[in-house]
N, C-alpha and C. Protein backbone atom coordinates (compact mmCIF):
# COMPACT_ATOMS: atom_id res chain seq x y z
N UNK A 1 -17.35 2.97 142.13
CA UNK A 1 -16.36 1.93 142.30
C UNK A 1 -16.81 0.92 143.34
N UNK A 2 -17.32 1.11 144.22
CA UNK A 2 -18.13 0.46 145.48
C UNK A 2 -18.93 -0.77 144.87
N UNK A 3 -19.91 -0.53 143.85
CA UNK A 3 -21.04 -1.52 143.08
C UNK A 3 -19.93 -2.73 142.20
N UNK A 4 -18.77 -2.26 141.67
CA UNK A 4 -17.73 -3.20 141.08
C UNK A 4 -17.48 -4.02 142.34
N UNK A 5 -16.78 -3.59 143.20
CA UNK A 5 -16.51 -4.14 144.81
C UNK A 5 -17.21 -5.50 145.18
N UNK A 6 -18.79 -4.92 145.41
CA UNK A 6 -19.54 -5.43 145.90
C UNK A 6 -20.21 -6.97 144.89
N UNK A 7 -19.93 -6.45 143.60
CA UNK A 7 -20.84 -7.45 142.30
C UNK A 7 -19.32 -8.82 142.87
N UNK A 8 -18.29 -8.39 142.71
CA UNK A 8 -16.94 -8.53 142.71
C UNK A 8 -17.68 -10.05 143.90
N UNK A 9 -17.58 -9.21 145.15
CA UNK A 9 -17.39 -9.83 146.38
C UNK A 9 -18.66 -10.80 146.14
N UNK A 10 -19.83 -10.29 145.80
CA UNK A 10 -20.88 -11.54 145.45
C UNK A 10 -20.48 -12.82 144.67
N UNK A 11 -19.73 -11.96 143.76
CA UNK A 11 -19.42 -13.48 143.21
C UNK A 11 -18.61 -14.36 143.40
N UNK A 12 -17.98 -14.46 143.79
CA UNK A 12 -16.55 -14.50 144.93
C UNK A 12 -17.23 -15.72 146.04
N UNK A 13 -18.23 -14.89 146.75
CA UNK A 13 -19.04 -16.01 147.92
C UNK A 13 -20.05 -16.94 147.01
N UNK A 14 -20.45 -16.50 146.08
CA UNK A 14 -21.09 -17.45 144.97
C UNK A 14 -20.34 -18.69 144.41
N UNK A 15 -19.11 -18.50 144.27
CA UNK A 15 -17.89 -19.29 143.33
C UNK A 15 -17.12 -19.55 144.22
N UNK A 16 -17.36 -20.35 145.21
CA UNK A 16 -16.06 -20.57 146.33
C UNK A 16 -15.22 -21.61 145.57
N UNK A 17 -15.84 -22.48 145.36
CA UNK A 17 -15.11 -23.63 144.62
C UNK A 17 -13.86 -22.54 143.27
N UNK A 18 -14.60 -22.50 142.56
CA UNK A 18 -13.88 -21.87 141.54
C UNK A 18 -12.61 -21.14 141.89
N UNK A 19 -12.87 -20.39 143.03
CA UNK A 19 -11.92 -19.35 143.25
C UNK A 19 -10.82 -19.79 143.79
N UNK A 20 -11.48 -21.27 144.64
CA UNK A 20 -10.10 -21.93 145.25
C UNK A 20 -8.96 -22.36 144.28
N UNK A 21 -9.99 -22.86 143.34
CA UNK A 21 -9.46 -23.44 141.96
C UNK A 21 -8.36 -22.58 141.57
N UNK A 22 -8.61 -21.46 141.09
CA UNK A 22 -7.97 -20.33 140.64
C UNK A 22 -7.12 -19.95 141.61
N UNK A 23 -7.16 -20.03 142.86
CA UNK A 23 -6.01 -19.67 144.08
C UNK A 23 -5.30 -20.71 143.53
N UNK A 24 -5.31 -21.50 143.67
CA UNK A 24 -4.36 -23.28 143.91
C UNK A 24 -3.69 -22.89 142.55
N UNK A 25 -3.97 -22.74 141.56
CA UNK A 25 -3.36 -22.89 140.31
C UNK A 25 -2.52 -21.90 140.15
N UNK A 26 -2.81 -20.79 140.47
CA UNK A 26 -1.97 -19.58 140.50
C UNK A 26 -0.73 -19.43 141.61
N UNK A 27 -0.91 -20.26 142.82
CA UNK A 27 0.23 -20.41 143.70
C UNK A 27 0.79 -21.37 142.93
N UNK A 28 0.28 -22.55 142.62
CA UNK A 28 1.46 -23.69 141.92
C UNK A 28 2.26 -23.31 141.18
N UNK A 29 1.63 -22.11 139.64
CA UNK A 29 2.30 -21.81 138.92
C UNK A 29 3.30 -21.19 139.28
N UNK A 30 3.15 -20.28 140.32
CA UNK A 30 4.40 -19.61 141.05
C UNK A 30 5.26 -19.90 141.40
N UNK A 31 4.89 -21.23 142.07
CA UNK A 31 6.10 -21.61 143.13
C UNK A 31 6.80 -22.65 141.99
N UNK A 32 6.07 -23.96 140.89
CA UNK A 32 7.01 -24.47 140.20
C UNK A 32 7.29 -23.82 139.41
N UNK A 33 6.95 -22.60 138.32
CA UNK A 33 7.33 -21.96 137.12
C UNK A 33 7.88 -20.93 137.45
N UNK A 34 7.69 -19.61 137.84
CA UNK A 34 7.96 -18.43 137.94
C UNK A 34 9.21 -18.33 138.93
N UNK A 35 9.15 -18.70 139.96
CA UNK A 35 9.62 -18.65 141.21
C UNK A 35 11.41 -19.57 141.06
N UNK A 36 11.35 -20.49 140.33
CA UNK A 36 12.62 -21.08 139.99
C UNK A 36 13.09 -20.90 138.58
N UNK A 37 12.45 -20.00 137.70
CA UNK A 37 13.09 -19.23 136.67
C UNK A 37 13.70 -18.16 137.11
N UNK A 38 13.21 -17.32 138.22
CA UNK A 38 13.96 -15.87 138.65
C UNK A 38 15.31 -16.46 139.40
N UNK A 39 15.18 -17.73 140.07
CA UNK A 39 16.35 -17.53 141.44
C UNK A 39 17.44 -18.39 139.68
N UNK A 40 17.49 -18.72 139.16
CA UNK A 40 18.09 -19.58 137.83
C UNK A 40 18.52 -18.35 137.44
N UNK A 41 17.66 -17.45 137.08
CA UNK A 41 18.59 -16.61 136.05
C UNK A 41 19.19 -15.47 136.78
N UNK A 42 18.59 -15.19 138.32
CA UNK A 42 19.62 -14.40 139.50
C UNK A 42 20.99 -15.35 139.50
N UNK A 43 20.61 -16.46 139.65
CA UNK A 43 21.86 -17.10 140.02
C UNK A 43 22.80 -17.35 138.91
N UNK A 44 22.83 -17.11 137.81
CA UNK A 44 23.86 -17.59 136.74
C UNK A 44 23.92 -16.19 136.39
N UNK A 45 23.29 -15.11 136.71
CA UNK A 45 23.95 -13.76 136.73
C UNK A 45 25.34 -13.86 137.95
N UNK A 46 24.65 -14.26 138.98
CA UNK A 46 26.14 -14.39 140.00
C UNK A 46 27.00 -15.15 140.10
N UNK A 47 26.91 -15.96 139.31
CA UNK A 47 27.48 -17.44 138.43
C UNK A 47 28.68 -16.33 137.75
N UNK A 48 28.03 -16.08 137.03
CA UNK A 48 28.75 -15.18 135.46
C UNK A 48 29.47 -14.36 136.04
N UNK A 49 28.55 -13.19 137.26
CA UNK A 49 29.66 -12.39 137.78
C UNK A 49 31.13 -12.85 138.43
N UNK A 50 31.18 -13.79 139.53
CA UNK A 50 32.17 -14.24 140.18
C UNK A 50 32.88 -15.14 139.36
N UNK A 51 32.35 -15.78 138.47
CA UNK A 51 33.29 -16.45 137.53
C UNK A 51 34.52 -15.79 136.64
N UNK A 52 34.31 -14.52 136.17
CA UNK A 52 34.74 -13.64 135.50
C UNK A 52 35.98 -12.89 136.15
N UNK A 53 35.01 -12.93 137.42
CA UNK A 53 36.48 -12.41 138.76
C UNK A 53 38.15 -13.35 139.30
N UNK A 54 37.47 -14.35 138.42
CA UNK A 54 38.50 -15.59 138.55
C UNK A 54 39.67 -16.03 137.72
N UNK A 55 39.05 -15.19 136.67
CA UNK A 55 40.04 -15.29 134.95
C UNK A 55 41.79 -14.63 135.88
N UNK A 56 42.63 -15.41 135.06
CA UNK A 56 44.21 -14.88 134.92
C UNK A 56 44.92 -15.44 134.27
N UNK A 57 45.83 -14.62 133.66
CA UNK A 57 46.76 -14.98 132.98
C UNK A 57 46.04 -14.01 130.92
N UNK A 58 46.47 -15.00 130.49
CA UNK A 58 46.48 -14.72 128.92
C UNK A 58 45.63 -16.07 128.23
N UNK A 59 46.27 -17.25 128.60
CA UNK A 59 45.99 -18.48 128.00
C UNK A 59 43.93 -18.67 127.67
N UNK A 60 43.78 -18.66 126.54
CA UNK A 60 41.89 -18.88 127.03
C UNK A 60 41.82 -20.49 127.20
N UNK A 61 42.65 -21.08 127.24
CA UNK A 61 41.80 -22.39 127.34
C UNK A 61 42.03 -22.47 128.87
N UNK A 62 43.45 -22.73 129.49
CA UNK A 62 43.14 -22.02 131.61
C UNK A 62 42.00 -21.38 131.48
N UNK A 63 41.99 -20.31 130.93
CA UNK A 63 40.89 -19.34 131.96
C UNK A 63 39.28 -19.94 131.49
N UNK A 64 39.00 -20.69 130.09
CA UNK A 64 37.88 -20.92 130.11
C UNK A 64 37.54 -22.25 130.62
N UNK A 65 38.41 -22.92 131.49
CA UNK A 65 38.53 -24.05 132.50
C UNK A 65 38.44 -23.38 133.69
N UNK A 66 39.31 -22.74 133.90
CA UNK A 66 38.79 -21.94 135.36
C UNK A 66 37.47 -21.15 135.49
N UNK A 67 37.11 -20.59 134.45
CA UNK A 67 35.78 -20.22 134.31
C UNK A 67 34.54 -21.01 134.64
N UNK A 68 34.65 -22.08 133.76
CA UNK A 68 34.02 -23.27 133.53
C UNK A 68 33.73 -24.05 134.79
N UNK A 69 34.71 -24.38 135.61
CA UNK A 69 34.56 -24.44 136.84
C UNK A 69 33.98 -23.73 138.03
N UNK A 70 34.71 -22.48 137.92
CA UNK A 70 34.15 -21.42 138.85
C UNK A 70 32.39 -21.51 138.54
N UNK A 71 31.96 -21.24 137.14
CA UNK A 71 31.07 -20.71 137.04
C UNK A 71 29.93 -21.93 137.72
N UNK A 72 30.34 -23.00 137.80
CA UNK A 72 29.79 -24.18 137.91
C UNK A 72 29.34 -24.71 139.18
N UNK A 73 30.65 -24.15 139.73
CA UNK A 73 30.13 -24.20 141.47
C UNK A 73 29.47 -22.87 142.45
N UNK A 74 29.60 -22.18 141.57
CA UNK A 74 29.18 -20.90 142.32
C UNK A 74 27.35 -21.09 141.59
N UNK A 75 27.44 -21.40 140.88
CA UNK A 75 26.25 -21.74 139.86
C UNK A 75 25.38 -22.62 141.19
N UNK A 76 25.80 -23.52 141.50
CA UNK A 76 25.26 -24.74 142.18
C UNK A 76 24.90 -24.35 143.77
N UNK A 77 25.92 -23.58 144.26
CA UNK A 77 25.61 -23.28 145.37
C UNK A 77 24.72 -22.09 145.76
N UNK A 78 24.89 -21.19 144.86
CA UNK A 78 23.86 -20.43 144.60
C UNK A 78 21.93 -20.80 144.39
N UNK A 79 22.28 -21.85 144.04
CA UNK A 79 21.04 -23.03 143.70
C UNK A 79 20.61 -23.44 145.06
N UNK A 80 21.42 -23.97 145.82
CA UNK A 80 21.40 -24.46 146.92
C UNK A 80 20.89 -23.32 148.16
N UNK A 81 21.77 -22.81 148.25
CA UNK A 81 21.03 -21.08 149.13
C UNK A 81 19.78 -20.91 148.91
N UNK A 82 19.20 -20.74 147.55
CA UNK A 82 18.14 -20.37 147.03
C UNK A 82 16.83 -21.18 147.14
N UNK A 83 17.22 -22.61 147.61
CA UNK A 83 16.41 -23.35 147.70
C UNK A 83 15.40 -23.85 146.75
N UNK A 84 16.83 -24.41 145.60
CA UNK A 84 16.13 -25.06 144.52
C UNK A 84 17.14 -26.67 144.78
């Protein structure tokens, strides 16, 4: 396992350029793609949850206005915390 390591690490100091390349692209993708799909779909899970906690009465068109609302601001601020 040591000779993988080592071929590894040669090429590595061989390919500096490249590797930066490959660093840079792989943080970007993170931070614009990956990274604001998870806190989006955490947050409209807690969107959904506390919205749901808000329903009363019988009527669905109230509650899917109060929903609608709730879900909207809790949605947003959740966004906001999260630092999107």
């Amino acid at each position: 396992m040591g000779n993988y390591a080592k071929k590894f690490s040669v090429f590595l100091n061989q390919n500096k350029g490249i590797t930066a390349v490959v660093f840079c692209a792989l943080l970007l993708f993170y931070w614009y793609e990956y990274r604001p799909t998870q806190i989006r779909e955490s947050c409209a899970g807690e969107a959904n949850f506390w919205a749901k906690d808000r329903e009363v009465g019988t009527d669905y068109l109230v509650n899917q206005h109060i929903y609608d609302v709730a879900y909207s601001s809790t949605y947003k601020e959740c966004l906001n915390r999260s630092g999107l």
